[in-house]
PDB file of N, CA and C in Angstrom:
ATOM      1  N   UNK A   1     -87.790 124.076   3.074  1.00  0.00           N
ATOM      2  CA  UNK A   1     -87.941 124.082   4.515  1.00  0.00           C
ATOM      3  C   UNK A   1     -86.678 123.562   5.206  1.00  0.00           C
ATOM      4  N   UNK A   2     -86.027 122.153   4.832  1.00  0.00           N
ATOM      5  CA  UNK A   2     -84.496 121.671   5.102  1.00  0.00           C
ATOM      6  C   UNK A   2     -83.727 123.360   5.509  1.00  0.00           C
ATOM      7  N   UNK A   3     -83.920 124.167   4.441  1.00  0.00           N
ATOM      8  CA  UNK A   3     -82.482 125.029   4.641  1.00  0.00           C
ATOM      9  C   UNK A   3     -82.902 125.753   5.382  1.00  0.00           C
ATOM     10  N   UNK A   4     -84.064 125.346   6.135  1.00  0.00           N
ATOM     11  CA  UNK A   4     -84.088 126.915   7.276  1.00  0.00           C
ATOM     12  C   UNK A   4     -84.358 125.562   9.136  1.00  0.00           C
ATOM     13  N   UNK A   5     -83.483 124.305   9.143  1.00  0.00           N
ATOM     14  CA  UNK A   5     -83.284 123.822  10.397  1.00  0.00           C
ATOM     15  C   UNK A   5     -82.531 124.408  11.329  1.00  0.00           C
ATOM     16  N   UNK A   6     -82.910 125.227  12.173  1.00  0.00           N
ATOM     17  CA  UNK A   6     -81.896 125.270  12.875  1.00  0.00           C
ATOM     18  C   UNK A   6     -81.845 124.420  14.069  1.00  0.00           C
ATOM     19  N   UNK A   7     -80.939 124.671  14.977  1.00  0.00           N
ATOM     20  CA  UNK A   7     -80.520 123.298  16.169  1.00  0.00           C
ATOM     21  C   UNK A   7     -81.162 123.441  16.545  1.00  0.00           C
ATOM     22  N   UNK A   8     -82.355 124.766  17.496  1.00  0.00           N
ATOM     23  CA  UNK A   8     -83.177 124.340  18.009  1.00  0.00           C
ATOM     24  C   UNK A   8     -84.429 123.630  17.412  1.00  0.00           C
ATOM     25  N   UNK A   9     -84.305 124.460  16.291  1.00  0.00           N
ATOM     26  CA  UNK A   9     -85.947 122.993  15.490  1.00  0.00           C
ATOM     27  C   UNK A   9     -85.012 121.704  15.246  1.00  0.00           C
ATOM     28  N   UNK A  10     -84.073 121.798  15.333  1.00  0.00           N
ATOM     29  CA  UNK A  10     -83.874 119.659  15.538  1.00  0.00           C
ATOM     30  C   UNK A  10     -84.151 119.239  16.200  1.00  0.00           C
ATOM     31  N   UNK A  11     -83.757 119.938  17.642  1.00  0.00           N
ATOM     32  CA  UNK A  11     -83.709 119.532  19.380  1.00  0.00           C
ATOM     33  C   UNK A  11     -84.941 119.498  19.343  1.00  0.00           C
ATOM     34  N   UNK A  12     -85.972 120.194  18.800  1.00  0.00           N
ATOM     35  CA  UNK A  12     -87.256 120.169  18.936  1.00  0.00           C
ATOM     36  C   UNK A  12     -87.793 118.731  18.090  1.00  0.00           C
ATOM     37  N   UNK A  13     -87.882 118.044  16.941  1.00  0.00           N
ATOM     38  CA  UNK A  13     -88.123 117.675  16.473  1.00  0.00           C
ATOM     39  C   UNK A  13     -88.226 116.112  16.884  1.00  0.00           C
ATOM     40  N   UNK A  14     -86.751 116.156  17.811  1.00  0.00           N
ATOM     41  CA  UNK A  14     -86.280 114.792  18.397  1.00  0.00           C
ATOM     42  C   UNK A  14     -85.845 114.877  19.695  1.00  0.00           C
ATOM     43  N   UNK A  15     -86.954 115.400  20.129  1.00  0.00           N
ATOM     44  CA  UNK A  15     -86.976 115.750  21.648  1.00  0.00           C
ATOM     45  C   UNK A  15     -87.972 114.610  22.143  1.00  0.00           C
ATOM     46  N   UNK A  16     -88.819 114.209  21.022  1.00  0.00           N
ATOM     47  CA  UNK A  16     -89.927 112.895  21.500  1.00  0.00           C
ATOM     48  C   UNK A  16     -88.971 111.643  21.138  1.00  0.00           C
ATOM     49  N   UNK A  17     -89.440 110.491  22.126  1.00  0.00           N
ATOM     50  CA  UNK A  17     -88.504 109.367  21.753  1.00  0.00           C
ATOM     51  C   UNK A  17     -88.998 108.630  20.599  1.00  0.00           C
ATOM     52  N   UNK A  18     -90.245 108.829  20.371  1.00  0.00           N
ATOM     53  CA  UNK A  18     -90.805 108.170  18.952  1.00  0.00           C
ATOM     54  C   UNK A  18     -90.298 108.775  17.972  1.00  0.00           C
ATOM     55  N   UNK A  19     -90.170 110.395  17.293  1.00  0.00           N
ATOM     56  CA  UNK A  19     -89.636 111.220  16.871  1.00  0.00           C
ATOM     57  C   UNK A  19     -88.208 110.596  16.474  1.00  0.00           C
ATOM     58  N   UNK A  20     -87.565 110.456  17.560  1.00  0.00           N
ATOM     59  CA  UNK A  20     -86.175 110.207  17.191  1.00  0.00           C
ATOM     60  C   UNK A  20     -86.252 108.694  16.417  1.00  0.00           C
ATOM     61  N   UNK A  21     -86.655 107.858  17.391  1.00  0.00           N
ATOM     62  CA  UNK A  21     -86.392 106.498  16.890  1.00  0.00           C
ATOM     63  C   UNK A  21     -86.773 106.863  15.014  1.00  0.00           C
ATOM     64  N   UNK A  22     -87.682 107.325  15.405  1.00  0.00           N
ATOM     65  CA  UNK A  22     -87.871 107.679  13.394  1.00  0.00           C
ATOM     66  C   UNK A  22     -87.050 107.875  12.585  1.00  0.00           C
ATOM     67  N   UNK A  23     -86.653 109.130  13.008  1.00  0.00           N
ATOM     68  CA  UNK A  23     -85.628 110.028  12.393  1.00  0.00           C
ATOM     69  C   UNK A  23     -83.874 108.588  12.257  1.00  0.00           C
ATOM     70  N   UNK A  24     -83.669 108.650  13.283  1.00  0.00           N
ATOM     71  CA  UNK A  24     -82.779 107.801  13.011  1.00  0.00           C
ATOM     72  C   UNK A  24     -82.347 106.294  12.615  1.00  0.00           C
ATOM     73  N   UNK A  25     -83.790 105.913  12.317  1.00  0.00           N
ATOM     74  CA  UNK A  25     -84.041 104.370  11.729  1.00  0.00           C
ATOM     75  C   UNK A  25     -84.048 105.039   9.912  1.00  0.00           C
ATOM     76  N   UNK A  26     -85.045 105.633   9.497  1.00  0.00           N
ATOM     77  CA  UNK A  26     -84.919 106.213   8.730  1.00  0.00           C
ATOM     78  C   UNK A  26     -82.928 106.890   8.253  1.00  0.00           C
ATOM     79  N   UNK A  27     -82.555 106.984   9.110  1.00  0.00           N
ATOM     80  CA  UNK A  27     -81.022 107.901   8.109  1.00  0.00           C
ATOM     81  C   UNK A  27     -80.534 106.422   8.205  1.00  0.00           C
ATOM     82  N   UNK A  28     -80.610 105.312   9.142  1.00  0.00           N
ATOM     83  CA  UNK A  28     -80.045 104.558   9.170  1.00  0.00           C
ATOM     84  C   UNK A  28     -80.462 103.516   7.719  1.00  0.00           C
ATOM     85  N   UNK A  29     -81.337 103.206   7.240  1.00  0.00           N
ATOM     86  CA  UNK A  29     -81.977 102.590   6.159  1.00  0.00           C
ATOM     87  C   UNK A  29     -82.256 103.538   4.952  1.00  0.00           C
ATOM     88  N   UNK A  30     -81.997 104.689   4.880  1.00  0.00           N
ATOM     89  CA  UNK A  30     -81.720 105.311   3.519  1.00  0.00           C
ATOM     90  C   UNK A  30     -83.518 106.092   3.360  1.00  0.00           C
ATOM     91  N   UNK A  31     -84.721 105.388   3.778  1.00  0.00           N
ATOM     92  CA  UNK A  31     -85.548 105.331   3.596  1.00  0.00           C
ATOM     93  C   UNK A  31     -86.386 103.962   4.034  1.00  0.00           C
ATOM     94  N   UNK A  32     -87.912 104.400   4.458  1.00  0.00           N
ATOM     95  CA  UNK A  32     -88.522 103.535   5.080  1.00  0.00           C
ATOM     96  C   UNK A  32     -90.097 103.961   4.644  1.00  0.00           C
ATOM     97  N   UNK A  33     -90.712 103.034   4.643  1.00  0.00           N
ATOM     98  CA  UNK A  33     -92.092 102.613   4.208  1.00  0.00           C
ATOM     99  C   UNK A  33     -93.123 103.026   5.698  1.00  0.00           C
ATOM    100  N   UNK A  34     -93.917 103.774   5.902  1.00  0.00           N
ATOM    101  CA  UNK A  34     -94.930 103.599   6.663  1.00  0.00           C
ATOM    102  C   UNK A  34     -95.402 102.915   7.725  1.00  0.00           C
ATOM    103  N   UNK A  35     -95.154 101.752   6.528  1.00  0.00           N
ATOM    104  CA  UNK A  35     -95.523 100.147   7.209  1.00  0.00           C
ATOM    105  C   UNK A  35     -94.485  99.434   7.831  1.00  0.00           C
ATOM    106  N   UNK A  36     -93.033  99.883   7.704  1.00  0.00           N
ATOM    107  CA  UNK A  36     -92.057  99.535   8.009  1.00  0.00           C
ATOM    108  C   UNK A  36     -91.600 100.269   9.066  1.00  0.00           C
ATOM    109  N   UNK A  37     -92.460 101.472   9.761  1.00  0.00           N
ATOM    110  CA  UNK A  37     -91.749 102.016  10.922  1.00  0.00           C
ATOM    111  C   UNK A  37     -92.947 101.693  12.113  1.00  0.00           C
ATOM    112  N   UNK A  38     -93.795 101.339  11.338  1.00  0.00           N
ATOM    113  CA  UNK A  38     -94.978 100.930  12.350  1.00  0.00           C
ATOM    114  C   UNK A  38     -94.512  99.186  13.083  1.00  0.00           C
ATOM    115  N   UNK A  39     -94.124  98.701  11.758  1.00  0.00           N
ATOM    116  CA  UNK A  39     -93.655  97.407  12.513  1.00  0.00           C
ATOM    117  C   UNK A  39     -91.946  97.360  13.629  1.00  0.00           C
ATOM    118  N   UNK A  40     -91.532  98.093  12.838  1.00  0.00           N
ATOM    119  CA  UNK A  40     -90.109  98.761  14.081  1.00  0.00           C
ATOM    120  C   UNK A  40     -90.508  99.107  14.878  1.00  0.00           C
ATOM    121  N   UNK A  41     -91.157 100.301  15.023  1.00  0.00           N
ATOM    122  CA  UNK A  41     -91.891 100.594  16.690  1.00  0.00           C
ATOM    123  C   UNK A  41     -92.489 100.152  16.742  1.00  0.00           C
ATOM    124  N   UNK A  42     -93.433  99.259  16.578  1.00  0.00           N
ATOM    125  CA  UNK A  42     -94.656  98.637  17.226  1.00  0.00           C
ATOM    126  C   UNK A  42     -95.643  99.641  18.057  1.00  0.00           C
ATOM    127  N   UNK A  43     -95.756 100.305  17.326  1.00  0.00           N
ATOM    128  CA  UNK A  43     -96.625 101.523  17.643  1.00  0.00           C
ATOM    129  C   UNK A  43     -98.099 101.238  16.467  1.00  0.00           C
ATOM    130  N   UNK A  44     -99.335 101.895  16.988  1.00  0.00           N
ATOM    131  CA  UNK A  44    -100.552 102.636  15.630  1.00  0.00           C
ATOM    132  C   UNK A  44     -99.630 103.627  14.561  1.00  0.00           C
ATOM    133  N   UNK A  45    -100.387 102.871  13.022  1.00  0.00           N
ATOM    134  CA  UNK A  45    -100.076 103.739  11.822  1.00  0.00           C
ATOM    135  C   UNK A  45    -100.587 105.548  12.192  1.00  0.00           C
ATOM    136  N   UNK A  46    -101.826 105.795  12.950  1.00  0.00           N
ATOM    137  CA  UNK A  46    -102.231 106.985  13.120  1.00  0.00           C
ATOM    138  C   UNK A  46    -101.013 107.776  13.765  1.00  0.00           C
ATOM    139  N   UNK A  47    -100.524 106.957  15.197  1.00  0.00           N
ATOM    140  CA  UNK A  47     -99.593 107.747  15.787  1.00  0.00           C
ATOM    141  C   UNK A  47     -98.435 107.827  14.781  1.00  0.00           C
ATOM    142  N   UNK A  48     -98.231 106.815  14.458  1.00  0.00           N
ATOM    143  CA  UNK A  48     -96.263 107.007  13.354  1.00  0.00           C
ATOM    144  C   UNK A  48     -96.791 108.005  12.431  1.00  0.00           C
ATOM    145  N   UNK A  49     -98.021 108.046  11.369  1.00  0.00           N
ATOM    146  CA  UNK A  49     -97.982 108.953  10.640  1.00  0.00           C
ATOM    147  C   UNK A  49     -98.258 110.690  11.463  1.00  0.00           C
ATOM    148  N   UNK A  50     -98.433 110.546  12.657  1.00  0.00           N
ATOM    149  CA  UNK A  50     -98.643 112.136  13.125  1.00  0.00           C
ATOM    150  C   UNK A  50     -97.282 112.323  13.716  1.00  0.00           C
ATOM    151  N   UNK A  51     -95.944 111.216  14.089  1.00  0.00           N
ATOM    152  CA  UNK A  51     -95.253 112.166  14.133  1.00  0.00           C
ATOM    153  C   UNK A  51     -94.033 111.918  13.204  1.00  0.00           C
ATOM    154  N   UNK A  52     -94.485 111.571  11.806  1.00  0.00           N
ATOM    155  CA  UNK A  52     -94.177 111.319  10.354  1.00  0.00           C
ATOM    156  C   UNK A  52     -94.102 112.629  10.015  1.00  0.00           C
ATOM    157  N   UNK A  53     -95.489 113.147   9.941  1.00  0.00           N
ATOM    158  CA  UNK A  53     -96.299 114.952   9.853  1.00  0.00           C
ATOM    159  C   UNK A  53     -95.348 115.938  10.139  1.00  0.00           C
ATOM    160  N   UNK A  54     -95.059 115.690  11.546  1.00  0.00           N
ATOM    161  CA  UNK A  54     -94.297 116.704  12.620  1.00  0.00           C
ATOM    162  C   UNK A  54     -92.737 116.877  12.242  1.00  0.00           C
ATOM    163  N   UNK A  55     -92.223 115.056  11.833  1.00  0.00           N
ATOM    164  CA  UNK A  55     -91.008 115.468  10.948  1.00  0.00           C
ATOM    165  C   UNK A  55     -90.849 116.037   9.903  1.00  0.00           C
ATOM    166  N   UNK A  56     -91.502 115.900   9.062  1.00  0.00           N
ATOM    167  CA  UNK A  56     -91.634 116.454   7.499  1.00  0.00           C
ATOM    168  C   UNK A  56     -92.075 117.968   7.800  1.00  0.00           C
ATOM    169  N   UNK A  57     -92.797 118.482   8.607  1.00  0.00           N
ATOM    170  CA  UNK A  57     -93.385 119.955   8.429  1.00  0.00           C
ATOM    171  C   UNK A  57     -91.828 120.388   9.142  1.00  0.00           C
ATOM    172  N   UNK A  58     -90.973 119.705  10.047  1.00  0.00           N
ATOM    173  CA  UNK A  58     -89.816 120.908  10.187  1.00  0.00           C
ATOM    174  C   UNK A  58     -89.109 120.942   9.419  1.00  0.00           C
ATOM    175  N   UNK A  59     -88.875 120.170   8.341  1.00  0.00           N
ATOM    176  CA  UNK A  59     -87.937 120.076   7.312  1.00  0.00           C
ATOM    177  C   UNK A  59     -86.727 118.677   7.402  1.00  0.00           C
ATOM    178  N   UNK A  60     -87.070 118.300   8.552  1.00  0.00           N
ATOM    179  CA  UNK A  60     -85.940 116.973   8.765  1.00  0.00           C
ATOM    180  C   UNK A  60     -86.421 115.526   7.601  1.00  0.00           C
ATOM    181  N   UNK A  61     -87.792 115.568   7.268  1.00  0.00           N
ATOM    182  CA  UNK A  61     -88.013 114.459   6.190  1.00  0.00           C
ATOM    183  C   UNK A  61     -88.596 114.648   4.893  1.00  0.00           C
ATOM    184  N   UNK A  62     -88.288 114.326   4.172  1.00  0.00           N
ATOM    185  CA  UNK A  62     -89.220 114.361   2.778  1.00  0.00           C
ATOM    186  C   UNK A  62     -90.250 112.979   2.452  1.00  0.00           C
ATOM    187  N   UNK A  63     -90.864 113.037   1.916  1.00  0.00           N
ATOM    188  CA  UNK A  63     -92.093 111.888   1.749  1.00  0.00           C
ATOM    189  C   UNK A  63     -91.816 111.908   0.446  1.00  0.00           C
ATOM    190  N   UNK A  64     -92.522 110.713  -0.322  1.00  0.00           N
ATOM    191  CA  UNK A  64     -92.550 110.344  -1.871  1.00  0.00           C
ATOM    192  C   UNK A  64     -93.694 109.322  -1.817  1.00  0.00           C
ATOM    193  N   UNK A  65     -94.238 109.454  -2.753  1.00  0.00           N
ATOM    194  CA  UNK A  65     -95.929 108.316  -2.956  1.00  0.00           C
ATOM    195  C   UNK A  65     -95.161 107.518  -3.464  1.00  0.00           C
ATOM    196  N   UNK A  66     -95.545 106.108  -3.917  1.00  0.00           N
ATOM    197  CA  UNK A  66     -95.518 105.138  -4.892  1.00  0.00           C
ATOM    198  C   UNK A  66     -96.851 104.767  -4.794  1.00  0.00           C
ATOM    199  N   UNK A  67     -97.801 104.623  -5.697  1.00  0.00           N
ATOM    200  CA  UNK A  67     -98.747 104.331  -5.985  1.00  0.00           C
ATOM    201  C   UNK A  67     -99.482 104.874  -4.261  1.00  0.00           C
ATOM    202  N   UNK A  68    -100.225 104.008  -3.562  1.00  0.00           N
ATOM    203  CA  UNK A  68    -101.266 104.883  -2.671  1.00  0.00           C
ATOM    204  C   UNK A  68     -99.945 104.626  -1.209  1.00  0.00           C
ATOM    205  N   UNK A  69     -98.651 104.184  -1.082  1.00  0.00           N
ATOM    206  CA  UNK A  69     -97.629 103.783  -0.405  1.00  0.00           C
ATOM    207  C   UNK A  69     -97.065 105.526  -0.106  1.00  0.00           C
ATOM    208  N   UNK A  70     -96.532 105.520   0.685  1.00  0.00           N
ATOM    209  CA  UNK A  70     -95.710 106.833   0.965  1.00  0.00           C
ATOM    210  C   UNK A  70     -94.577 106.389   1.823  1.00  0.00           C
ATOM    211  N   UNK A  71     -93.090 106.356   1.145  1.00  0.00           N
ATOM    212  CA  UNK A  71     -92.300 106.228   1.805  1.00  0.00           C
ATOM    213  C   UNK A  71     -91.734 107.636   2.539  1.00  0.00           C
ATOM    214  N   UNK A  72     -90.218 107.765   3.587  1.00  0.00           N
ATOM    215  CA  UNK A  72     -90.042 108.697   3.981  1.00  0.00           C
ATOM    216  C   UNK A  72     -88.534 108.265   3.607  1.00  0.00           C
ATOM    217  N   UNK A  73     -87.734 109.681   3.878  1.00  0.00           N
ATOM    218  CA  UNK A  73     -85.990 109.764   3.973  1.00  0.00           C
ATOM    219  C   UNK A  73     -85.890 110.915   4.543  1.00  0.00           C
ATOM    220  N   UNK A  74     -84.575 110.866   4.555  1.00  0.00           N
ATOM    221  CA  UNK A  74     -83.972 112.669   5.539  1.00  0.00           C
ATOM    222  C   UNK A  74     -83.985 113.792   4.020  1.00  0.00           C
ATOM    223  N   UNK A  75     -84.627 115.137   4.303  1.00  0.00           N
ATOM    224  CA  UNK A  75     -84.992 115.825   3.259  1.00  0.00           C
ATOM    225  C   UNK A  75     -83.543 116.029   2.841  1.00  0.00           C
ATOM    226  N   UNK A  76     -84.027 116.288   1.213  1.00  0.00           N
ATOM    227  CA  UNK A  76     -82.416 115.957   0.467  1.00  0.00           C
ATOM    228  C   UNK A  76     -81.340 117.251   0.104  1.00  0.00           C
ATOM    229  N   UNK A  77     -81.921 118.384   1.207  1.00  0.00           N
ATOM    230  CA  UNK A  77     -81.499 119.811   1.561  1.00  0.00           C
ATOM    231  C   UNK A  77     -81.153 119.881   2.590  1.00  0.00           C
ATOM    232  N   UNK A  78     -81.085 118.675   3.547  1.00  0.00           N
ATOM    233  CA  UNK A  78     -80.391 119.153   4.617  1.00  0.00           C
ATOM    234  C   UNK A  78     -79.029 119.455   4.897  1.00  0.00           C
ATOM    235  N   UNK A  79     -78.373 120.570   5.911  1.00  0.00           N
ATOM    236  CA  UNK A  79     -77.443 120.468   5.960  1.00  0.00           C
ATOM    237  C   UNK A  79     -76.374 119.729   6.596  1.00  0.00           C
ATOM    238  N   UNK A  80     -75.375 119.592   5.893  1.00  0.00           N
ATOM    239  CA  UNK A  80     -74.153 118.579   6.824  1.00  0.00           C
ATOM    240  C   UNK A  80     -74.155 118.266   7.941  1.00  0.00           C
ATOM    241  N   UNK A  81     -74.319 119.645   8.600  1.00  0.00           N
ATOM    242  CA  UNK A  81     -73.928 119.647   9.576  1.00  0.00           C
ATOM    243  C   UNK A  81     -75.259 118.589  10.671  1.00  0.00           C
ATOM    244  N   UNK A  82     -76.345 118.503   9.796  1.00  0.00           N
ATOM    245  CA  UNK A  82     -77.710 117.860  10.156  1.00  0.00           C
ATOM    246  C   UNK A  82     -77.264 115.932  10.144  1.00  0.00           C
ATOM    247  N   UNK A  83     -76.632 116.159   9.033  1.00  0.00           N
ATOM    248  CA  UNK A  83     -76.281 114.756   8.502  1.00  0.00           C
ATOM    249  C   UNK A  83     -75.144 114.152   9.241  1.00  0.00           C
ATOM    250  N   UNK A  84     -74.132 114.969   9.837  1.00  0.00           N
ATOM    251  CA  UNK A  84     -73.476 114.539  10.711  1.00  0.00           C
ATOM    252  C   UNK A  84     -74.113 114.334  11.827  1.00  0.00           C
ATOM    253  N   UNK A  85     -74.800 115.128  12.638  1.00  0.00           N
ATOM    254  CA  UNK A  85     -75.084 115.125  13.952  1.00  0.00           C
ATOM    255  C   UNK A  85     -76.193 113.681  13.821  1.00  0.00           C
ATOM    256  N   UNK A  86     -77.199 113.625  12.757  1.00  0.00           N
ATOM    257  CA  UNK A  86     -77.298 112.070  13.011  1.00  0.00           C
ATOM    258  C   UNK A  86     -77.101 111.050  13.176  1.00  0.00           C
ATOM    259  N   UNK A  87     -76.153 111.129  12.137  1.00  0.00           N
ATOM    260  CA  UNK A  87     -74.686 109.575  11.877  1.00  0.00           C
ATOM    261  C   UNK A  87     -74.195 109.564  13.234  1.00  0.00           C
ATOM    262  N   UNK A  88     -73.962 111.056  13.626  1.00  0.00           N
ATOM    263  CA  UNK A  88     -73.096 110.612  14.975  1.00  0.00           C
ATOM    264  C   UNK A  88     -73.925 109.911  16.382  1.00  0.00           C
ATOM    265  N   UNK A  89     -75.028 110.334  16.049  1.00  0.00           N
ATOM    266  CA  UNK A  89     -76.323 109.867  17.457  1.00  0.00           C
ATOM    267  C   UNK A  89     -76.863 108.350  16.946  1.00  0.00           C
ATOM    268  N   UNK A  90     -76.605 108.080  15.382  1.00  0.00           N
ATOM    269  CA  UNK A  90     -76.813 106.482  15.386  1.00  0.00           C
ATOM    270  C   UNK A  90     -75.618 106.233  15.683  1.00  0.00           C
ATOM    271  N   UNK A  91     -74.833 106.511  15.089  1.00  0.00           N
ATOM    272  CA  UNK A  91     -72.921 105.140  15.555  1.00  0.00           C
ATOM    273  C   UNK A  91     -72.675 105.081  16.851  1.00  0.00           C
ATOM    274  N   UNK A  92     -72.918 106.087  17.534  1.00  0.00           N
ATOM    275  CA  UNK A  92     -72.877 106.146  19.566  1.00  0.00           C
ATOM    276  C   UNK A  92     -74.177 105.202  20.118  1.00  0.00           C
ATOM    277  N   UNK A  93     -74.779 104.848  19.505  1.00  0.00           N
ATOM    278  CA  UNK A  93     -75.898 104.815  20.273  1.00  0.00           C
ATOM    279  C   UNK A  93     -77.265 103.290  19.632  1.00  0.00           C
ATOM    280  N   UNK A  94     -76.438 102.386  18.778  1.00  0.00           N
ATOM    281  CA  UNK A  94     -76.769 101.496  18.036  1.00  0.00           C
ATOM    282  C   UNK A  94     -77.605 100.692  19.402  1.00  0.00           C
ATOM    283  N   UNK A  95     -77.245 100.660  20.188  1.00  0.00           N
ATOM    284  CA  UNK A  95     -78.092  99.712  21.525  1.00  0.00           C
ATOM    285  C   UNK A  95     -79.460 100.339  21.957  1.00  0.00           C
ATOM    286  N   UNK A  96     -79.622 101.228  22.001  1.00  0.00           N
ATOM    287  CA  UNK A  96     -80.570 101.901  22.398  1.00  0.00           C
ATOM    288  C   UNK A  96     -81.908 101.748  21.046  1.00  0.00           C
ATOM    289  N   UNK A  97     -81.380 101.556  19.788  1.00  0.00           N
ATOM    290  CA  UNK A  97     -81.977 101.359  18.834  1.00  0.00           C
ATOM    291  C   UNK A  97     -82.145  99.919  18.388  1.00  0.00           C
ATOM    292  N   UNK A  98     -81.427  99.067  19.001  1.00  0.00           N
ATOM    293  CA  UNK A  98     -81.751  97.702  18.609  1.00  0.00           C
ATOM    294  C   UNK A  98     -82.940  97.165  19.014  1.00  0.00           C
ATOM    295  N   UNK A  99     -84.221  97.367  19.769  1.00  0.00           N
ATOM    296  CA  UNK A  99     -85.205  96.762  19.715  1.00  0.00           C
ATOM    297  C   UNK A  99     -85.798  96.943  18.295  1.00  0.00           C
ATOM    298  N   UNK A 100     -85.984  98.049  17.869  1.00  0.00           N
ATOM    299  CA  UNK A 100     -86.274  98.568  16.483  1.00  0.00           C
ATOM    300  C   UNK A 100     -85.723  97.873  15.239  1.00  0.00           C
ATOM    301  N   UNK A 101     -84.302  97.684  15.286  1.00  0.00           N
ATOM    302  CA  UNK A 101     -83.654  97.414  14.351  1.00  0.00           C
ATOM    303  C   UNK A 101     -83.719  96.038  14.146  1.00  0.00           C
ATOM    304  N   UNK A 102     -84.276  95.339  15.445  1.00  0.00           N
ATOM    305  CA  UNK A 102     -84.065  93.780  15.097  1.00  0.00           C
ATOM    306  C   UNK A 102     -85.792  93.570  14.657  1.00  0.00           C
ATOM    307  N   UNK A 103     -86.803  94.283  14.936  1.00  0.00           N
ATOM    308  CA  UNK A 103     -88.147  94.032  14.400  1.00  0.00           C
ATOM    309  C   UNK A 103     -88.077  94.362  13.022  1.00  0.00           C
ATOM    310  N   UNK A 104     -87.531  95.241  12.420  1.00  0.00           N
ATOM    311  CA  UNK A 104     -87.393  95.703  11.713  1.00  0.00           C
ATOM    312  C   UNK A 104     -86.375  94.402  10.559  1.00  0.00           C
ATOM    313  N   UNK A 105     -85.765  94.459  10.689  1.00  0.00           N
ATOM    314  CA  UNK A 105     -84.848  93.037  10.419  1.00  0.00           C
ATOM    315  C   UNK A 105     -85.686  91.357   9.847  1.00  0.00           C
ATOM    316  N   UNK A 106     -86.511  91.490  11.189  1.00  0.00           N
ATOM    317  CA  UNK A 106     -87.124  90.245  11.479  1.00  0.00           C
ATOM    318  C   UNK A 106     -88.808  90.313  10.099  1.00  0.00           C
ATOM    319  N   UNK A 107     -88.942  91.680  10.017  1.00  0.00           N
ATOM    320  CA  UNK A 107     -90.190  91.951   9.069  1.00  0.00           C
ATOM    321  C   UNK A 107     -90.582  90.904   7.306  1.00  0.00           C
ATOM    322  N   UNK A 108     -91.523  90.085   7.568  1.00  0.00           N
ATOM    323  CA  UNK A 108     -91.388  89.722   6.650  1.00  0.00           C
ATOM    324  C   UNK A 108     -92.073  90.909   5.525  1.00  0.00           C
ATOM    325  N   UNK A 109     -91.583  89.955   4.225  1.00  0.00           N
ATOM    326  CA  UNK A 109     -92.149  90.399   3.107  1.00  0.00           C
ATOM    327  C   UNK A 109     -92.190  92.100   3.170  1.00  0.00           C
ATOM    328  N   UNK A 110     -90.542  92.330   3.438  1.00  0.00           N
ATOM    329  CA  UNK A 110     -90.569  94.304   3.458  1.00  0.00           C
ATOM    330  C   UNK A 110     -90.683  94.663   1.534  1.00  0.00           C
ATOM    331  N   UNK A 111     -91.226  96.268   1.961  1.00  0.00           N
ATOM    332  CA  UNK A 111     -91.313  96.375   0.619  1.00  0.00           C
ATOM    333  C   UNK A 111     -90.571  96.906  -0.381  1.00  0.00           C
ATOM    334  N   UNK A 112     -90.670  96.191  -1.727  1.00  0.00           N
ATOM    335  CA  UNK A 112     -89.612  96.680  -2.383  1.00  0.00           C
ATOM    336  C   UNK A 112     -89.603  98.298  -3.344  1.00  0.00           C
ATOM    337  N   UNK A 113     -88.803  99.110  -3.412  1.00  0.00           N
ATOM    338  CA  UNK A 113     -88.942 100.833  -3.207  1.00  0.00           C
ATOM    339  C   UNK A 113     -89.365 100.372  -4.808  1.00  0.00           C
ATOM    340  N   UNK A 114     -89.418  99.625  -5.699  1.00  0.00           N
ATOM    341  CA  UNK A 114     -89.937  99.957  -6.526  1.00  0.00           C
ATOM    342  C   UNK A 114     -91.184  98.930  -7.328  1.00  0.00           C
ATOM    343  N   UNK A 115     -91.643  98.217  -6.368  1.00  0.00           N
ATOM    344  CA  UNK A 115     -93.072  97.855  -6.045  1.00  0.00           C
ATOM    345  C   UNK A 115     -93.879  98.232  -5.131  1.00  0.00           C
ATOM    346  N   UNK A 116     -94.918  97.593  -5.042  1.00  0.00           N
ATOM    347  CA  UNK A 116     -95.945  98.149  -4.265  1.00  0.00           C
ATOM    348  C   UNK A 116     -95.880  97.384  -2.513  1.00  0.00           C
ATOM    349  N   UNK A 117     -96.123  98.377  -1.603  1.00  0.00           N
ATOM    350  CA  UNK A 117     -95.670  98.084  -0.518  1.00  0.00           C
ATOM    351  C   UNK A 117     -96.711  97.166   0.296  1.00  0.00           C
ATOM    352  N   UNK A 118     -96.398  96.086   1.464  1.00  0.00           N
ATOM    353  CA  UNK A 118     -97.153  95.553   2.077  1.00  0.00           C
ATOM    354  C   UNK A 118     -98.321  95.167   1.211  1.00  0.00           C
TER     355      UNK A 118
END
């Protein structure tokens, strides 16, 4: 699914501000836990995982279980040109993301990718 993004299904994808904050906390941390984007946004697990859903069905994320845990990352087919245009909307734009990044920061007991989460 990655190799068929085009700009407008990005623009689409991260056209919601929850959407984005995702997307780009996620490229920014390599990968993130569920439980770890719920406590960054301070949002409901229902809402983060529906627009968790919405990223992964356009091809911008891939998911992985660990035991009943599901982490996320940027799908590992995307193209460059995908991977740039993120890097470039986090390095411009680190302020706009710091409420996130400092909850996120502040999280105790985050989980470790190869134990069991929360």
């Amino acid at each position: 699914m990655a190799e068929h993004l085009t700009p407008p299904l990005l623009c689409k994808s991260l056209a919601d501000d929850t959407r984005a904050r995702i997307a780009l906390l996620v490229a920014r941390e390599g990968e993130l836990c569920v439980c770890e984007l719920v406590c960054a946004l301070g949002e409901s697990q229902p809402k983060i995982s529906r627009h968790l859903a919405q990223l992964r069905s356009s091809g911008l994320l891939a998911d992985r279980r660990q035991g009943q845990w599901v982490f996320y990352r940027l799908h590992p087919d995307l193209p460059d040109w995908v991977h740039d245009l993120l890097r470039l909307m986090l390095d411009s734009n680190r302020h706009w993301l710091s409420p996130e990044t400092t909850r996120l920061a502040a999280m105790g007991e985050r989980p470790a990718r190869s134990a069991a989460c929360c």
